[in-house]
N, C-alpha and C. Protein backbone atom coordinates (compact mmCIF):
# COMPACT_ATOMS: atom_id res chain seq x y z
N UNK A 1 43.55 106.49 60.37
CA UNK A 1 43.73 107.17 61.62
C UNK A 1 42.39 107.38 62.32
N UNK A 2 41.48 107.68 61.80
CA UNK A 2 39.98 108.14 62.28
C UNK A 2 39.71 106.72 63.00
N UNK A 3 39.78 105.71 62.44
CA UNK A 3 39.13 103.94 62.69
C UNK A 3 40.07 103.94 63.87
N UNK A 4 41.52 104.37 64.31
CA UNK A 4 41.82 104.18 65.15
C UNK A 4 41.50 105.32 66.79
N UNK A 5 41.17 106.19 66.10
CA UNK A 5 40.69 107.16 67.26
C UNK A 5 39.20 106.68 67.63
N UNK A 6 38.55 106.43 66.66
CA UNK A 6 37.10 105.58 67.16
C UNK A 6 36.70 104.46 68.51
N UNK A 7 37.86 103.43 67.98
CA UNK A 7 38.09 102.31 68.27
C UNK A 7 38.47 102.33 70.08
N UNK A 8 39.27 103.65 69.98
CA UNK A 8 39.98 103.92 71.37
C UNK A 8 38.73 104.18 72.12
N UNK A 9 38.10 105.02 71.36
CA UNK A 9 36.96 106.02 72.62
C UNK A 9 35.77 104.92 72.37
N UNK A 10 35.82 103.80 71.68
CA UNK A 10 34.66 103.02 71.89
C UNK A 10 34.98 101.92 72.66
N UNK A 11 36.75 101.77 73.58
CA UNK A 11 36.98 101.07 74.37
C UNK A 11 37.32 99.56 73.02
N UNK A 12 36.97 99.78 72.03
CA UNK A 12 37.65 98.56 71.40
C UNK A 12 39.39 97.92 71.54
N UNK A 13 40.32 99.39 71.37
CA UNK A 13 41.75 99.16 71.73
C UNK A 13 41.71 99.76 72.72
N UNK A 14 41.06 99.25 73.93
CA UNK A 14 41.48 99.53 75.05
C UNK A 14 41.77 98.46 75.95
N UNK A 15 42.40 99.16 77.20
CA UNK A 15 43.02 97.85 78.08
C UNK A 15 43.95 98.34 78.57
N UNK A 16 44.97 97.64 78.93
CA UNK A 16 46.15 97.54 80.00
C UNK A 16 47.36 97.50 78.96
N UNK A 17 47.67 97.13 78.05
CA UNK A 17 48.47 97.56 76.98
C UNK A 17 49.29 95.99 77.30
N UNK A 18 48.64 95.02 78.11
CA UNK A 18 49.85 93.73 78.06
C UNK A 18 49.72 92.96 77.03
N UNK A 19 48.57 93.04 76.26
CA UNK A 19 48.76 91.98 74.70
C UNK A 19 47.98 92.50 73.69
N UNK A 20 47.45 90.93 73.52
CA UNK A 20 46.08 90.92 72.44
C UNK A 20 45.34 91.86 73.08
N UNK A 21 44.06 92.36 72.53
CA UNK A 21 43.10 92.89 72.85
C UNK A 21 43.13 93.73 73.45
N UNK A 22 44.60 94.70 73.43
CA UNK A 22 44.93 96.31 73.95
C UNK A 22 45.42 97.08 73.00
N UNK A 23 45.27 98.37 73.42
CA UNK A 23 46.18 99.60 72.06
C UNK A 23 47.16 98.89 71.32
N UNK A 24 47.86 98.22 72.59
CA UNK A 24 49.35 97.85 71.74
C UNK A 24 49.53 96.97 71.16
N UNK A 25 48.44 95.59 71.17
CA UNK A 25 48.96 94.55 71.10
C UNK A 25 48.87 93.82 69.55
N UNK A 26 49.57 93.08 69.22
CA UNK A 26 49.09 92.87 68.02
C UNK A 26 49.60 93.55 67.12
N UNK A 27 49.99 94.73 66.83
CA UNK A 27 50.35 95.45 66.03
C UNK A 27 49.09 95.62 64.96
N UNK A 28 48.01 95.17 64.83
CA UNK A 28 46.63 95.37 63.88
C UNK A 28 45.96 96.80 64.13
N UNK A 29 45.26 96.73 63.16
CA UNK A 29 44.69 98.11 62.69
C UNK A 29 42.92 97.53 63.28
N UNK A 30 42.29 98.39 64.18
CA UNK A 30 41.05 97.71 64.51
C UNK A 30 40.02 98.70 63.89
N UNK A 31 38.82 98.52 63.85
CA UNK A 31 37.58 99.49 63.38
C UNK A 31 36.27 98.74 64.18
N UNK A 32 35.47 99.93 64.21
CA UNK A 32 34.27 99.80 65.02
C UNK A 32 33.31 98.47 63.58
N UNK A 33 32.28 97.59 64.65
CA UNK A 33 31.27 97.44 63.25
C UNK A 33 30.52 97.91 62.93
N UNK A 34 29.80 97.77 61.67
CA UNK A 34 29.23 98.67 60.88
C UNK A 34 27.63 98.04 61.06
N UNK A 35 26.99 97.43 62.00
CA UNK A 35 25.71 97.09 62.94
C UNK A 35 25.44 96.85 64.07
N UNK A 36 24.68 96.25 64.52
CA UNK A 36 24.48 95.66 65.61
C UNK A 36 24.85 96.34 67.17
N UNK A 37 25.32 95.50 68.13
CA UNK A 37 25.96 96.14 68.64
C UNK A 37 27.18 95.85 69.37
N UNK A 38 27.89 96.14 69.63
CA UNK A 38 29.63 95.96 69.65
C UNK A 38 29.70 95.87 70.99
N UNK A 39 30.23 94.69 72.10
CA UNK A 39 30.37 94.64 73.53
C UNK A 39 31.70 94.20 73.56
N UNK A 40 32.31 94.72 74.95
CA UNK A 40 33.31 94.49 75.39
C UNK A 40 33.64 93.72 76.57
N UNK A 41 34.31 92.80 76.34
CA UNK A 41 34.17 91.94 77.64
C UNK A 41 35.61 91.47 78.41
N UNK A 42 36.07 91.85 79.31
CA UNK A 42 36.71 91.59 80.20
C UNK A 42 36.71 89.85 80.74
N UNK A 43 37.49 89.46 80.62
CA UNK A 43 37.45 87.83 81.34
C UNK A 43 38.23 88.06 82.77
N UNK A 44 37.66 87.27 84.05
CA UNK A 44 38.45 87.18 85.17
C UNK A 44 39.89 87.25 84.97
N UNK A 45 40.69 86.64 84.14
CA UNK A 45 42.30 87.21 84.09
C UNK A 45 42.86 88.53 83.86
N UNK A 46 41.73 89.49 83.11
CA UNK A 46 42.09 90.70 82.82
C UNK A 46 41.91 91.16 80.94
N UNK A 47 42.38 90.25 80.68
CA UNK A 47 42.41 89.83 79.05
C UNK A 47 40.61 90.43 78.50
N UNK A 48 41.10 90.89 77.67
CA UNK A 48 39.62 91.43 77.08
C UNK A 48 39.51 91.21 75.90
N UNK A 49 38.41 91.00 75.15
CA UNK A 49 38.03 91.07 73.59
C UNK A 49 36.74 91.84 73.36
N UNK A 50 36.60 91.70 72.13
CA UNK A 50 35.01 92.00 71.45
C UNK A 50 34.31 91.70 70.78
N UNK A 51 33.27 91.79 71.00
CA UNK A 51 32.10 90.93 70.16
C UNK A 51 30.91 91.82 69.74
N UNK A 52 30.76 91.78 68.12
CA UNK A 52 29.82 92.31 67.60
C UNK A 52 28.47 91.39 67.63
N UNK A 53 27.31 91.57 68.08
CA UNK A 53 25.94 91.13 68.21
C UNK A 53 25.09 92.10 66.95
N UNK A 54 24.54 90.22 66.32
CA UNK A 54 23.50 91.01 65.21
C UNK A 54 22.45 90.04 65.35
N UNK A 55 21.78 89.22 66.15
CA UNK A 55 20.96 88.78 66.16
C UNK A 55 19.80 88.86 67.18
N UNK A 56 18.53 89.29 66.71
CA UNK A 56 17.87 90.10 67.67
C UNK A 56 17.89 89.66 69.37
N UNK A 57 17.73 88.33 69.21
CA UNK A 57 17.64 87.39 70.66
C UNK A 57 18.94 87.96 71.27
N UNK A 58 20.28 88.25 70.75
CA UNK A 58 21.90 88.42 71.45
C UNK A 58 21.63 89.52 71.85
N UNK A 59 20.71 90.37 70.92
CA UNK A 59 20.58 92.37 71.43
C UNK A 59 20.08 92.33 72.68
N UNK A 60 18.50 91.79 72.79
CA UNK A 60 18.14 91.93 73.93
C UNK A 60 18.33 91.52 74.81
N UNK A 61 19.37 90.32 74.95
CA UNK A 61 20.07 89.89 76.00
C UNK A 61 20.68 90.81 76.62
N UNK A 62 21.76 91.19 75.59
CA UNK A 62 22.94 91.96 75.83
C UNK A 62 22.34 93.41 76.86
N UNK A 63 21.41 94.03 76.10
CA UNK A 63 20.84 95.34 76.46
C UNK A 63 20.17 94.55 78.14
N UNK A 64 19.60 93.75 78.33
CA UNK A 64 19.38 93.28 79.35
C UNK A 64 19.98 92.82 80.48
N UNK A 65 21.42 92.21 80.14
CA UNK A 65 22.03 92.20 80.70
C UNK A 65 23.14 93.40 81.68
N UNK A 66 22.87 94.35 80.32
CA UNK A 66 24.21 95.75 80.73
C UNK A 66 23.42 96.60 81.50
N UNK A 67 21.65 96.32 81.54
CA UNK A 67 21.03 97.32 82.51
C UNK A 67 20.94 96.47 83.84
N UNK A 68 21.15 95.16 84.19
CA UNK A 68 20.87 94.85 85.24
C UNK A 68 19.80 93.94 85.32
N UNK A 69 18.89 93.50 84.43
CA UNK A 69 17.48 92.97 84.29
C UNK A 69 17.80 91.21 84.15
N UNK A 70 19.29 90.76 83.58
CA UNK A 70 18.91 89.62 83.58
C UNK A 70 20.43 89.35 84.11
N UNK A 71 20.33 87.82 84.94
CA UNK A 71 21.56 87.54 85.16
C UNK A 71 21.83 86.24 84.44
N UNK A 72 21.52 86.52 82.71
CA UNK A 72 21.66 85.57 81.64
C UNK A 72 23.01 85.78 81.54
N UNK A 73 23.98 86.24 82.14
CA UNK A 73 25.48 86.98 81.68
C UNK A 73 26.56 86.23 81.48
N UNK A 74 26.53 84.97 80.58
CA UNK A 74 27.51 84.33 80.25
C UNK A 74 27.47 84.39 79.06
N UNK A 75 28.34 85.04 78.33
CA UNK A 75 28.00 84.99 76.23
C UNK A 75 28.44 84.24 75.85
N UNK A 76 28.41 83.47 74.98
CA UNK A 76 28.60 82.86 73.58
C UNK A 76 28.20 83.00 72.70
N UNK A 77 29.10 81.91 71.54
CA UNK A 77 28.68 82.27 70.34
C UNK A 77 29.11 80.84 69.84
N UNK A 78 29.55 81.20 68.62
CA UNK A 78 30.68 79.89 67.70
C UNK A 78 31.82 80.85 67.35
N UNK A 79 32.50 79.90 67.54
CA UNK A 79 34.23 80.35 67.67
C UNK A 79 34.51 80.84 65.92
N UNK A 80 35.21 81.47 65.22
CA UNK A 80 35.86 81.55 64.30
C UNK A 80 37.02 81.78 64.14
N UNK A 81 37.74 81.25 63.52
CA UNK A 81 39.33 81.46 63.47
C UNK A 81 39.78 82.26 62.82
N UNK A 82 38.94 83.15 62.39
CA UNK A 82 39.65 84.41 61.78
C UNK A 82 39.64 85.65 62.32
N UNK A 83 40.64 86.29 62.43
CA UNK A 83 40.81 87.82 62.37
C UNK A 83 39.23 88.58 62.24
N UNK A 84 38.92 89.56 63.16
CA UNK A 84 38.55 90.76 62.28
C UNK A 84 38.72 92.17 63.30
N UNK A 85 38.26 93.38 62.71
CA UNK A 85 38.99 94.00 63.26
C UNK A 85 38.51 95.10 64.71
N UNK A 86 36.99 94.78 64.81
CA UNK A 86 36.76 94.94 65.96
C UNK A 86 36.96 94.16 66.82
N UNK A 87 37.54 93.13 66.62
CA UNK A 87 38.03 91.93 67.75
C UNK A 87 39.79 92.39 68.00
N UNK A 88 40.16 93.53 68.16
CA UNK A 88 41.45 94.05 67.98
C UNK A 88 42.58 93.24 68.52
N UNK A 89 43.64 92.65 67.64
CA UNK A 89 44.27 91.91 68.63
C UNK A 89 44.68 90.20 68.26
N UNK A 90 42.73 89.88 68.52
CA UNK A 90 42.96 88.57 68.63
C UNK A 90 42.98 88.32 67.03
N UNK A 91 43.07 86.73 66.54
CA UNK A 91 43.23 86.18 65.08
C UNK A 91 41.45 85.17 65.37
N UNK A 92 40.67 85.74 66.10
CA UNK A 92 39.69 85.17 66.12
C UNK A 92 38.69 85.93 66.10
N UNK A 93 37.13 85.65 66.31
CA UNK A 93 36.19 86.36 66.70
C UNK A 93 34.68 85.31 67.05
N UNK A 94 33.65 85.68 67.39
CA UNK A 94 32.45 85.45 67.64
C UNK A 94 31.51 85.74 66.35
N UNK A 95 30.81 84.65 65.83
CA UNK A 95 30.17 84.85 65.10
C UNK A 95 28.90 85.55 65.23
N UNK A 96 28.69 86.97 64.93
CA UNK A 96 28.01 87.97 65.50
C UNK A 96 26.40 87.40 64.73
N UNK A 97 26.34 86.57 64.54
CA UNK A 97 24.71 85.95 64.33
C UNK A 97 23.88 84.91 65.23
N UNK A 98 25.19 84.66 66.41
CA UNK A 98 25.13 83.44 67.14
C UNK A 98 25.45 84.14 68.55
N UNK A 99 25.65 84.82 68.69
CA UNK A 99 26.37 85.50 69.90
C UNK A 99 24.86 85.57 71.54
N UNK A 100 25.27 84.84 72.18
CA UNK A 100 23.93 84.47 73.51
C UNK A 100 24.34 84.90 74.48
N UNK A 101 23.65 85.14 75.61
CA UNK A 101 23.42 85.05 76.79
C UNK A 101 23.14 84.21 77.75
N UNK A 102 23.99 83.38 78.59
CA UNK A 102 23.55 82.15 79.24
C UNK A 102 23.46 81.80 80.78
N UNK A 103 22.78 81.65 81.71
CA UNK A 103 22.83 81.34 82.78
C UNK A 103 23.96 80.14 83.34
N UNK A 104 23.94 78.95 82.23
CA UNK A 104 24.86 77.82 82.50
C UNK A 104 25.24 77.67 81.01
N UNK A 105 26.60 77.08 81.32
CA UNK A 105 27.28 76.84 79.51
C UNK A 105 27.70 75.25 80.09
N UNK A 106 27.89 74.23 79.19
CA UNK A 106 28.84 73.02 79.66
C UNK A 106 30.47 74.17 79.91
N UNK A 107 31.30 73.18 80.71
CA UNK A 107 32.44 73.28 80.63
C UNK A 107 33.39 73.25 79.50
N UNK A 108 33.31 72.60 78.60
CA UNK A 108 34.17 72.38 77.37
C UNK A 108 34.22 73.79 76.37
N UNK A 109 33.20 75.00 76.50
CA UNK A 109 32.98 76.20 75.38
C UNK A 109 33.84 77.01 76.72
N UNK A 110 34.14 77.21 78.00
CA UNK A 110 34.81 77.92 78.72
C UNK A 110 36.15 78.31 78.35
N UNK A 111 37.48 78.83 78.75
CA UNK A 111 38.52 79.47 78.43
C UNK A 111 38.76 80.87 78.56
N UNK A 112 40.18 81.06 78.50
CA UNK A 112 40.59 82.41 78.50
C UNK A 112 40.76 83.03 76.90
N UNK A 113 40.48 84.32 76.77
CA UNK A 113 40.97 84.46 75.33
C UNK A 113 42.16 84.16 74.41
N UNK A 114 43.88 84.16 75.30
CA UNK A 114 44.79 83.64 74.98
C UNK A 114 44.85 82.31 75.32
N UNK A 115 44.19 81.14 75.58
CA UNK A 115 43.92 80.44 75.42
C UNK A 115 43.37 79.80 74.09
N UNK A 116 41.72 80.07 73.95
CA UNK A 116 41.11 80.55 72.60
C UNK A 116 42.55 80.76 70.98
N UNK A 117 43.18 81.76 71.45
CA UNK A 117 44.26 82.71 70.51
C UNK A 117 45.01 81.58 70.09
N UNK A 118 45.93 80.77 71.20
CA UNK A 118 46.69 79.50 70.81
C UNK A 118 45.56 78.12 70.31
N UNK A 119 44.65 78.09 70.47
CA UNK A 119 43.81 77.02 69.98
C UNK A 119 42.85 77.00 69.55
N UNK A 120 42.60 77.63 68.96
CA UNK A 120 41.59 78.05 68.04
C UNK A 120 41.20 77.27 67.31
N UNK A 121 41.72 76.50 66.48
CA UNK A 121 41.55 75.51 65.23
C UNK A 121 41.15 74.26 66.18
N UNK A 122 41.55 73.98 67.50
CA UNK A 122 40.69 72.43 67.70
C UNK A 122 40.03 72.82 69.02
N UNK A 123 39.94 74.34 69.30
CA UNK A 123 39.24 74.19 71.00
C UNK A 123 37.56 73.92 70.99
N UNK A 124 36.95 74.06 69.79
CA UNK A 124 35.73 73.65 70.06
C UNK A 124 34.63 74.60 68.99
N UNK A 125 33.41 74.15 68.53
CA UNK A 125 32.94 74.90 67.78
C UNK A 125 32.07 76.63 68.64
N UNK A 126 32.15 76.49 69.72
CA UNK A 126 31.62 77.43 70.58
C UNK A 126 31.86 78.01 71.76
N UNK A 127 32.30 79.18 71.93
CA UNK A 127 33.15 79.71 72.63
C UNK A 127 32.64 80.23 74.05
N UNK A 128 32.30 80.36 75.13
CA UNK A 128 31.49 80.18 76.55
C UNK A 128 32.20 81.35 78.04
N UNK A 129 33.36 81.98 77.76
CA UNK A 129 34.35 82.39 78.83
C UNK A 129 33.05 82.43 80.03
N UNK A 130 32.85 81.89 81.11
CA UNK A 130 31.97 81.92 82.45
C UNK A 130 32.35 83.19 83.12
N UNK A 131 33.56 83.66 83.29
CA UNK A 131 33.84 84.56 83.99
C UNK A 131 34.09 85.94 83.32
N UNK A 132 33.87 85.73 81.93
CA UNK A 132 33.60 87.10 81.42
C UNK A 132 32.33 88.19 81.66
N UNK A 133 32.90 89.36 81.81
CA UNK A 133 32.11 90.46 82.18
C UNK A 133 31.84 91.16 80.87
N UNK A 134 30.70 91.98 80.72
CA UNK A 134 30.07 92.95 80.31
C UNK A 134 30.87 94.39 80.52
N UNK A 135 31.73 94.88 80.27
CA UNK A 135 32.50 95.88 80.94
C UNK A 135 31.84 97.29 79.69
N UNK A 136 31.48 97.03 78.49
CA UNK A 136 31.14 98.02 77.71
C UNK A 136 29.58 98.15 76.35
N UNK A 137 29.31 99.04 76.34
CA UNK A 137 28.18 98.26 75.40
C UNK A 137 27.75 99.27 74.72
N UNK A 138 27.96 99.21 73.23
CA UNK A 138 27.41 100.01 72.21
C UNK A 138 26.89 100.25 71.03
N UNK A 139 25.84 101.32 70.78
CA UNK A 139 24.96 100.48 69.93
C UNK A 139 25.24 100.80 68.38
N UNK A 140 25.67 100.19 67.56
CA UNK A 140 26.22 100.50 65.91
C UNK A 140 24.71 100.52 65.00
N UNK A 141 23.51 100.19 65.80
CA UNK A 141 22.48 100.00 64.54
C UNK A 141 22.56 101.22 63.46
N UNK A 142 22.26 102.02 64.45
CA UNK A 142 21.82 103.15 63.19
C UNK A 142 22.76 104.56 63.37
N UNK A 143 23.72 103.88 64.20
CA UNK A 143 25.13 105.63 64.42
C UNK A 143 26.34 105.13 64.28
N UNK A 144 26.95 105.14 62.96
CA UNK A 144 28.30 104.42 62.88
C UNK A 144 29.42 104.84 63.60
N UNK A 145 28.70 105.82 65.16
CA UNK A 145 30.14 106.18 65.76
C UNK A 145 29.93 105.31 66.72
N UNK A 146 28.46 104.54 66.99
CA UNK A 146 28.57 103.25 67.85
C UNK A 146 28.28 104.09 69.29
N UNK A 147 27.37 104.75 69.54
CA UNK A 147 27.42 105.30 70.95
C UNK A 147 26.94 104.14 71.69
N UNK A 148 27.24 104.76 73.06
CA UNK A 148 27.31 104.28 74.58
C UNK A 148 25.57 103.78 74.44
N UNK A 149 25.56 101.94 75.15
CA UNK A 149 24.23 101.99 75.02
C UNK A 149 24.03 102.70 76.74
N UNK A 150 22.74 103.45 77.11
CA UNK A 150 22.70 103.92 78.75
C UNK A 150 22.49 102.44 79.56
N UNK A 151 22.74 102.63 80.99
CA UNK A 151 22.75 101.58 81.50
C UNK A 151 21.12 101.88 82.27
């Protein structure tokens, strides 16, 4: 119960309640991670996921990006086809050692997350959404309740 009251106020099961990657969807149990730092990203359709960042180059992107300093704001990573549970929802995630910041991505790592969700196993080794936003950002290094990074 606690992992799920966390999760809410860290915007992990949050959303619009229409699928994956909301309170409701999925029926999964989500939890904050236990480093790095945990972003939330909105794609132009509405559809949201999350991505834990543990590699120093993804931090300072990220932190750079959520204050305004860089307009590196396209993330990626490499795709994984598994579940986990700050990715609430989806049966996928971002490999939080790989996770970037990009000005230009090729076309082929682009997609929607339910997109991604149904194809996962052949859409590509690296995942790119162009029109995903930065909508949340928090920092797990050293406060496992994951506070608000300031903007």
């Amino acid at each position: 119960m606690r992992s799920i009251v966390l999760c809410f106020f860290a915007g992990a099961c949050g959303g619009d309640g229409a699928g994956p990657g909301t309170l409701d969807g999925g029926g999964a149990s989500c939890s904050l991670p236990t480093g790095g730092l945990y972003a939330t990203f909105r794609h132009g359709n509405g559809e949201m996921y999350q991505a834990q960042i543990t590699n120093p180059s993804g931090i300072d992107q990220a932190i750079a990006v959520w204050r305004g300093a860089s307009t590196a704001s396209i993330p990626s990573g490499e795709l994984r086809c598994q579940a986990q549970p700050w990715n609430f929802g989806w049966s996928w995630h971002l490999d939080p050692l790989t996770v970037q910041f990009s000005d230009f991505m090729i076309e082929a790592c682009d997609g929607i997350p339910s997109y991604v969700e149904a194809h996962c196993a052949t859409f590509g080794p690296t995942y790119c959404p162009w029109s995903a936003q930065l909508v949340e950002l928090r920092d797990c290094r050293s406060d496992r309740a994951c506070p608000a990074v300031a903007r």
